[in-house]
N, C-alpha and C. Protein backbone atom coordinates (compact mmCIF):
# COMPACT_ATOMS: atom_id res chain seq x y z
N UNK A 1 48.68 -0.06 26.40
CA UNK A 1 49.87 0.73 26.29
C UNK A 1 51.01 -0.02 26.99
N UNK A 2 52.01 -0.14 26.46
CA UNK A 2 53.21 -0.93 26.99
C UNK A 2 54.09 0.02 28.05
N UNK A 3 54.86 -0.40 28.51
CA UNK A 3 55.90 0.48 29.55
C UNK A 3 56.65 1.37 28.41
N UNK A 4 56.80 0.98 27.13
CA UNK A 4 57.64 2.08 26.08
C UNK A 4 57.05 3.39 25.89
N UNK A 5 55.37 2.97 25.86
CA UNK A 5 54.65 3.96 25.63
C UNK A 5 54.41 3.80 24.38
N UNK A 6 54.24 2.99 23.87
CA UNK A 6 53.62 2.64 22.71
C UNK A 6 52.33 1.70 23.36
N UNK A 7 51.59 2.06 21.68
CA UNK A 7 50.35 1.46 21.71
C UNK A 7 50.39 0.04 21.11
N UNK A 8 50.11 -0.74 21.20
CA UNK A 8 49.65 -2.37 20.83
C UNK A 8 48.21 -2.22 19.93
N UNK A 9 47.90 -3.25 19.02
CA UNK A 9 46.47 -2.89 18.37
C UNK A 9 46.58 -3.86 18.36
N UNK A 10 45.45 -4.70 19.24
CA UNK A 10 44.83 -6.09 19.56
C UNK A 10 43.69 -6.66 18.49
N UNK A 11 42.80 -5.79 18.00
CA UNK A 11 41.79 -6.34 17.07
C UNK A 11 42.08 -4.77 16.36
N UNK A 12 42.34 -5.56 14.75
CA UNK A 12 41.52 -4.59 13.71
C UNK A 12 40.39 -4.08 13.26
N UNK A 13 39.90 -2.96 13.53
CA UNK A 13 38.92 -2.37 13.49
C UNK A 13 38.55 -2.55 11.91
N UNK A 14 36.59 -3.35 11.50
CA UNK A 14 36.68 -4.14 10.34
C UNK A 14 35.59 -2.58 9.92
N UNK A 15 35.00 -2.26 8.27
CA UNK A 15 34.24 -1.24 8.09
C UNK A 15 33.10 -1.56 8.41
N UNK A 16 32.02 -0.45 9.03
CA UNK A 16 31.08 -0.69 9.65
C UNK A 16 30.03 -1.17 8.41
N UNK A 17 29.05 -1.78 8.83
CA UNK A 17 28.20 -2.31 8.23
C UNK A 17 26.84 -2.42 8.86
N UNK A 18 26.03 -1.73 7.90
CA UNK A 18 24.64 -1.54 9.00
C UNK A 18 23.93 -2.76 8.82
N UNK A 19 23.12 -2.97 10.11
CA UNK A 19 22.37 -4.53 10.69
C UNK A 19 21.46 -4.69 9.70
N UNK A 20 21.20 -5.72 9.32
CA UNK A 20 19.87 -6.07 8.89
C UNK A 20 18.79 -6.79 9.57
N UNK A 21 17.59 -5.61 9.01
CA UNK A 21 16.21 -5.49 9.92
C UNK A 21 15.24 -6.47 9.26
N UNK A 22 15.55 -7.59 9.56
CA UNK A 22 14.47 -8.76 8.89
C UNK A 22 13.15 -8.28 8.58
N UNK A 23 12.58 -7.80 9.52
CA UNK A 23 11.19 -7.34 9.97
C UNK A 23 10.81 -6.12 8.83
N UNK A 24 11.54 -5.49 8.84
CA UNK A 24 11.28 -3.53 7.41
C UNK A 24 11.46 -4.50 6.32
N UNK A 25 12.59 -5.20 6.49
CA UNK A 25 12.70 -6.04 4.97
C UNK A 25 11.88 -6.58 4.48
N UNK A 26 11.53 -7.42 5.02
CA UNK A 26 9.95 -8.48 4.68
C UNK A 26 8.90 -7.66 4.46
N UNK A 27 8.57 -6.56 5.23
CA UNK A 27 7.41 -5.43 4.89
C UNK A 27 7.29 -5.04 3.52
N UNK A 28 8.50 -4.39 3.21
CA UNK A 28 8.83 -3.95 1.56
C UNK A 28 8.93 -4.81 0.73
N UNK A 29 9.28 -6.10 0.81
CA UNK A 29 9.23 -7.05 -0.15
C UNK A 29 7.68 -7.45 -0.03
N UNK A 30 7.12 -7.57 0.86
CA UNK A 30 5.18 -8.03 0.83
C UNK A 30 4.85 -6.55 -0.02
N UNK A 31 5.18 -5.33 0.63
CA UNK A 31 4.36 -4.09 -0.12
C UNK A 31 4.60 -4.31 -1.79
N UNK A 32 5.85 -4.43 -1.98
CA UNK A 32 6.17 -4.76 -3.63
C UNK A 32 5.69 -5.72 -4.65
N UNK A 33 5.42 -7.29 -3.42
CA UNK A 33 4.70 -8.31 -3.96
C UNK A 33 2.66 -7.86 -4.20
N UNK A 34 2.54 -7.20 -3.44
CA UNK A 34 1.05 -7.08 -3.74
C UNK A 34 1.04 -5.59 -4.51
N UNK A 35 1.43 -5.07 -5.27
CA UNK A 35 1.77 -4.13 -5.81
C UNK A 35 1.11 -4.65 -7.35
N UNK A 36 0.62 -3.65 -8.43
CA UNK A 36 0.22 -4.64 -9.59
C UNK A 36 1.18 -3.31 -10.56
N UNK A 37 2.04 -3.66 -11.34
CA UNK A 37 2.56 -2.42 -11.94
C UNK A 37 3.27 -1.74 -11.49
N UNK A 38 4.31 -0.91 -11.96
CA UNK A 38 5.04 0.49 -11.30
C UNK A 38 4.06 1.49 -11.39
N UNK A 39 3.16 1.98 -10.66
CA UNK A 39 2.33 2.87 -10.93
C UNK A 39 3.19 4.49 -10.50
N UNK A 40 4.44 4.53 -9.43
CA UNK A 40 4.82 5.47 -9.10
C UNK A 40 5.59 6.18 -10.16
N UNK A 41 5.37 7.79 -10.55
CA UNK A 41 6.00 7.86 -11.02
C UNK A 41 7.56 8.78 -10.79
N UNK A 42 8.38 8.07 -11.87
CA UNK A 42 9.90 9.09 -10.81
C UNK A 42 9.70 10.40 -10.95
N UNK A 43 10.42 10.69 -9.76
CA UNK A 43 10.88 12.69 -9.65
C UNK A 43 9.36 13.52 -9.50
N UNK A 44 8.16 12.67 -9.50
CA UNK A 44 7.37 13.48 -9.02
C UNK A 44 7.08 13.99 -7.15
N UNK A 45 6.43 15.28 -7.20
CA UNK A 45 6.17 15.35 -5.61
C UNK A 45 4.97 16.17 -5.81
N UNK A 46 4.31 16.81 -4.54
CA UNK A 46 2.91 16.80 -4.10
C UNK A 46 2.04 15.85 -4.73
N UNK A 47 2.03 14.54 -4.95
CA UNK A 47 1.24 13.57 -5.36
C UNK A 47 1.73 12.49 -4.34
N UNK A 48 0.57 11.51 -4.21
CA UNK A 48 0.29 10.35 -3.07
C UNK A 48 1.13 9.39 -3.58
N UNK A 49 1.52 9.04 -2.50
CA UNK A 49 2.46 7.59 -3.25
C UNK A 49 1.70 6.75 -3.98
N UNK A 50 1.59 5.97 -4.40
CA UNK A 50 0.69 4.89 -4.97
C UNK A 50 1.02 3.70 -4.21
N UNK A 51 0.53 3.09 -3.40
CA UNK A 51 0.69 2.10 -2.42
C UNK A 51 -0.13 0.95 -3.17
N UNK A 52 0.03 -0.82 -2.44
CA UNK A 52 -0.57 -1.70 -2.72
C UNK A 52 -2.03 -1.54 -1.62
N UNK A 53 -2.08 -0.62 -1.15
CA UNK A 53 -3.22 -0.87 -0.37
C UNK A 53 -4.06 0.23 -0.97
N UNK A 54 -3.64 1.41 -1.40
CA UNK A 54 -4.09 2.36 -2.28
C UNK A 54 -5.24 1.47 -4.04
N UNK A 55 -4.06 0.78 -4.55
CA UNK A 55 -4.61 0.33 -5.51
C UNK A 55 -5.79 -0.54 -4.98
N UNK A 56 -5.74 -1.53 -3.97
CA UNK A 56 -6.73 -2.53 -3.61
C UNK A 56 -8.35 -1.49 -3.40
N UNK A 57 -7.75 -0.31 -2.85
CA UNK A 57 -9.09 0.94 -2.38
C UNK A 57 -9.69 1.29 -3.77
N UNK A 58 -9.03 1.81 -4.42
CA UNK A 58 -9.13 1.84 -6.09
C UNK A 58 -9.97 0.79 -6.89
N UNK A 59 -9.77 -0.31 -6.80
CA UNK A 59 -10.31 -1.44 -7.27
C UNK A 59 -11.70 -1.92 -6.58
N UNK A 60 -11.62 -1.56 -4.90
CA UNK A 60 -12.96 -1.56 -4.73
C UNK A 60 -13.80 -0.18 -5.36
N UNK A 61 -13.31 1.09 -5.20
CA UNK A 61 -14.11 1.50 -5.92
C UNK A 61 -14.60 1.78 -7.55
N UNK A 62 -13.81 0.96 -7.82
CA UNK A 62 -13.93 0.58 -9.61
C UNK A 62 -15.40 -0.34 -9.35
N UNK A 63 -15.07 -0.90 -8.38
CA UNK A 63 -16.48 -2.06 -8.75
C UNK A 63 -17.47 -1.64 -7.90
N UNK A 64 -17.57 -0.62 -7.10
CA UNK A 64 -18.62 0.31 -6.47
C UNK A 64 -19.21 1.24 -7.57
N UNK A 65 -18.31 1.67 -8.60
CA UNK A 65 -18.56 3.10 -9.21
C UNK A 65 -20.04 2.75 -10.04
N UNK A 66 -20.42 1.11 -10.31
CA UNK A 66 -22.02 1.47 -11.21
C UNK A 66 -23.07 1.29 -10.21
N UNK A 67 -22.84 1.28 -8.89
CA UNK A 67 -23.58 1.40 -7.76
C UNK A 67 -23.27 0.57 -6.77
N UNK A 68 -24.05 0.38 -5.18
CA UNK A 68 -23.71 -0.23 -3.90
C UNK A 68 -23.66 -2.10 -4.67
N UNK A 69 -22.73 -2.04 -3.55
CA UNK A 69 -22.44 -4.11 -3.76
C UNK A 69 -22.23 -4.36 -2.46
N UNK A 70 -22.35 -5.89 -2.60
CA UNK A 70 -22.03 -6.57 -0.70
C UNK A 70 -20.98 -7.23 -0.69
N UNK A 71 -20.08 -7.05 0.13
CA UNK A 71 -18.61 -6.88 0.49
C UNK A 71 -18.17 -8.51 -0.31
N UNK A 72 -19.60 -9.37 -0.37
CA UNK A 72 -18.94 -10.97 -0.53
C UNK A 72 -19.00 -11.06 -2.31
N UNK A 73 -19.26 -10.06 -2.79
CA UNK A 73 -19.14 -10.06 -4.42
C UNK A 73 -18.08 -9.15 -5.12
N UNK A 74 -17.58 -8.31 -4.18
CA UNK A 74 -15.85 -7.47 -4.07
C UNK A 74 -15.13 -8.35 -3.98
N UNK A 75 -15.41 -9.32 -2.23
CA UNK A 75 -14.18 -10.44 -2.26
C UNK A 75 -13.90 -10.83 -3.23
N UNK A 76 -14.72 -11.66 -4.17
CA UNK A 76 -13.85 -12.70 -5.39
C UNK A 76 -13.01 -11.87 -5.62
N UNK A 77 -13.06 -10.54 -6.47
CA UNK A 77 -11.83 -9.82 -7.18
C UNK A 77 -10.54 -9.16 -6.03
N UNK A 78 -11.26 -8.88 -4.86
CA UNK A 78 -10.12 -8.18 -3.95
C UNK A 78 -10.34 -8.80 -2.82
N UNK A 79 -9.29 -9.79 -2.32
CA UNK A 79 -9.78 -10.63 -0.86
C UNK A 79 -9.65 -9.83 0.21
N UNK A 80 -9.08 -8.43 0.30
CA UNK A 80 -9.27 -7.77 1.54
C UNK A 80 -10.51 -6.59 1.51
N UNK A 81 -11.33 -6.78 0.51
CA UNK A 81 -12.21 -5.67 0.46
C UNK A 81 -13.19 -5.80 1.62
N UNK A 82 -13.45 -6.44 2.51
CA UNK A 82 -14.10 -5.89 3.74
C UNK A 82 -13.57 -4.83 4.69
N UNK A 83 -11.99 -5.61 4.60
CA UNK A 83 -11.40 -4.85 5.58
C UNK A 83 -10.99 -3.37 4.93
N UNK A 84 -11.45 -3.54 3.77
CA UNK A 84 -10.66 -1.88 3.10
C UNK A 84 -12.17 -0.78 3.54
N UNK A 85 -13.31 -1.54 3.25
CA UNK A 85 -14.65 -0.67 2.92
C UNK A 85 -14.55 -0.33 4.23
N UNK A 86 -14.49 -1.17 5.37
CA UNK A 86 -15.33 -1.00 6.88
C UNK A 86 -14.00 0.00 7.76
N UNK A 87 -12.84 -0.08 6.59
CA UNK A 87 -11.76 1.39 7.40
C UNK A 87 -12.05 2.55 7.25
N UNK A 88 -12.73 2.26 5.65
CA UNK A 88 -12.49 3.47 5.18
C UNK A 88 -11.13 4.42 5.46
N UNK A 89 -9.81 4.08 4.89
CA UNK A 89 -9.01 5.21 5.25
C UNK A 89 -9.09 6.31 4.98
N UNK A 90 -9.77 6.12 3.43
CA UNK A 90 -9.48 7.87 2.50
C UNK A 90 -10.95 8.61 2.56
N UNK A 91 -11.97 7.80 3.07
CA UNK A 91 -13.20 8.66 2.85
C UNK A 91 -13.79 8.26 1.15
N UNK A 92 -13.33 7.49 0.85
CA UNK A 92 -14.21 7.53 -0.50
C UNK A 92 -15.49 5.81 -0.24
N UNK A 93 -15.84 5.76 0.72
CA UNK A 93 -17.13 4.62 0.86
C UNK A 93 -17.91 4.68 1.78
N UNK A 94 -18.99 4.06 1.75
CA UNK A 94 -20.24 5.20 2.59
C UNK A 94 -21.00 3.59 3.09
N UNK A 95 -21.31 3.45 4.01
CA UNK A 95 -22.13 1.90 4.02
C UNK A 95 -23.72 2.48 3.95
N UNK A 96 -24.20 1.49 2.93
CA UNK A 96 -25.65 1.76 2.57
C UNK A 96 -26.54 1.08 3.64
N UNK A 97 -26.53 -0.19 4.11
CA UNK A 97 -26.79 -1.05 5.18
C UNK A 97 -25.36 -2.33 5.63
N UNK A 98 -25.91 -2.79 6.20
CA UNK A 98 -24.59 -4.09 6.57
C UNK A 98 -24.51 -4.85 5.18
N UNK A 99 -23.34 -4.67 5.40
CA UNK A 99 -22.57 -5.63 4.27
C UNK A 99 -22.57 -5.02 3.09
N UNK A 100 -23.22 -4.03 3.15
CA UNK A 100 -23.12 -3.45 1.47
C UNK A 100 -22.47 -1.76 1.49
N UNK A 101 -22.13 -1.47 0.85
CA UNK A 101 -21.76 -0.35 0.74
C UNK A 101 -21.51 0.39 -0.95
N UNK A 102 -21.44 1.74 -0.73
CA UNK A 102 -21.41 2.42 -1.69
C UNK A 102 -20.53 3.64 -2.14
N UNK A 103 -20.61 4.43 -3.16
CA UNK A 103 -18.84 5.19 -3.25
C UNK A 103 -19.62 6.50 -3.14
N UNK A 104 -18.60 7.21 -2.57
CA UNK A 104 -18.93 8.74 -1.94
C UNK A 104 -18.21 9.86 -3.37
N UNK A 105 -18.88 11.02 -2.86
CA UNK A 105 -18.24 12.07 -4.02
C UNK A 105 -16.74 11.79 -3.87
N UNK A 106 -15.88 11.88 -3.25
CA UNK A 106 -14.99 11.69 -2.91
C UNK A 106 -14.16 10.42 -3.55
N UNK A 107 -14.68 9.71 -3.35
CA UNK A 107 -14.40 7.84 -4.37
C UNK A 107 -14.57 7.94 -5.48
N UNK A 108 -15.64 8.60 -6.04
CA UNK A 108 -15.78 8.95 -7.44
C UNK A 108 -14.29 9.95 -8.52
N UNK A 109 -14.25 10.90 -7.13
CA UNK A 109 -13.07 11.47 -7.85
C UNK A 109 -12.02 11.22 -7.74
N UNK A 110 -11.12 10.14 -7.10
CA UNK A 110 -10.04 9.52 -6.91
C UNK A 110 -10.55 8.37 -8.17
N UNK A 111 -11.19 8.25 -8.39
CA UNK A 111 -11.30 7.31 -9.82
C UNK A 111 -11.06 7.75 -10.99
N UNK A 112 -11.50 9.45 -11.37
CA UNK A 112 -11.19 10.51 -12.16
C UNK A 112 -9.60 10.42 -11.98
N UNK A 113 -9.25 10.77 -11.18
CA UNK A 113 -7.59 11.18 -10.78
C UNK A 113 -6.63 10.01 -11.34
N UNK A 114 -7.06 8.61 -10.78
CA UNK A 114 -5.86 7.66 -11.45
C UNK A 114 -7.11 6.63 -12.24
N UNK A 115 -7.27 7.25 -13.48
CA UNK A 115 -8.44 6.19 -14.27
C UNK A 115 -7.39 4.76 -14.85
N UNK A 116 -6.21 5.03 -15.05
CA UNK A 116 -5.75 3.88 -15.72
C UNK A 116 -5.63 2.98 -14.47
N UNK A 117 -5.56 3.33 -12.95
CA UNK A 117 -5.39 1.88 -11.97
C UNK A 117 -6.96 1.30 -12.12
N UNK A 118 -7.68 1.83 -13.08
CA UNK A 118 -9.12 0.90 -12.38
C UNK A 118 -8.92 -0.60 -13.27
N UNK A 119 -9.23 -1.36 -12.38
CA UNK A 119 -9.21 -2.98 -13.06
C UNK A 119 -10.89 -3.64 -14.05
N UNK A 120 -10.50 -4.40 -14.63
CA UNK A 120 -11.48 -3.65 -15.59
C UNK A 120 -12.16 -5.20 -15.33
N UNK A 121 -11.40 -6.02 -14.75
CA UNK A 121 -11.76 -7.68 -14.53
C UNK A 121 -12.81 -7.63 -13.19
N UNK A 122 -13.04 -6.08 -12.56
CA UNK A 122 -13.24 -6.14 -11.45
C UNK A 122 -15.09 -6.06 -11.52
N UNK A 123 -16.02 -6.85 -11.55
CA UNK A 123 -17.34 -6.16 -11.63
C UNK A 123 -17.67 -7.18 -11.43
């Protein structure tokens, strides 16, 4: 403020612009890259998102569904299928002994529910 009583404006105030989060960014571009298809569909709700880690669960149990397999004959078709069977997030895989496992009532019917994600290259 000057002795007139006026104000001075030293820097122009430029429009705000929100930061960019390298880190969320790169997340969503990996979730999108391992993604096979738009499987989501628009304007729906009470239904699961369809995630790339969703489909990979899917695909192991596509190749569980004609009975138990050992995690190293999943790998070829899905390279994270150990780590998907031995989370189990959703409850649909049951371990029969080490290394092998098998699909629960539960796995069976999430295969019913989205039959077109099952991969058909997967067995």
């Amino acid at each position: 403020m000057t002795s007139a009583g006026r104000v001075e404006v030293l820097v122009a105030p430029v429009p705000w612009r929100p930061r960019r989060d390298g880190r969320r960014r790169s997340r969503l571009v990996d979730e999108h890259r391992r993604r096979l298809g738009d499987p989501v569909e628009g304007g729906s709700t009470r239904a699961p998102i369809m995630t790339a880690y969703r489909q990979q669960a899917l695909a192991c149990a596509a190749s569980l569904s004609c009975g138990p397999r050992r995690t190293a004959e999943i790998r070829v078709a899905i390279p994270d299928a150990p780590k998907i069977l031995l989370r189990n997030v959703y409850g649909w895989f049951v371990r029969v002994e080490r290394g092998v496992y098998g699909l629960t009532p539960a796995g069976t019917s999430a295969l019913q529910r989205w039959p077109q994600l099952q991969m058909a290259d997967v067995s």
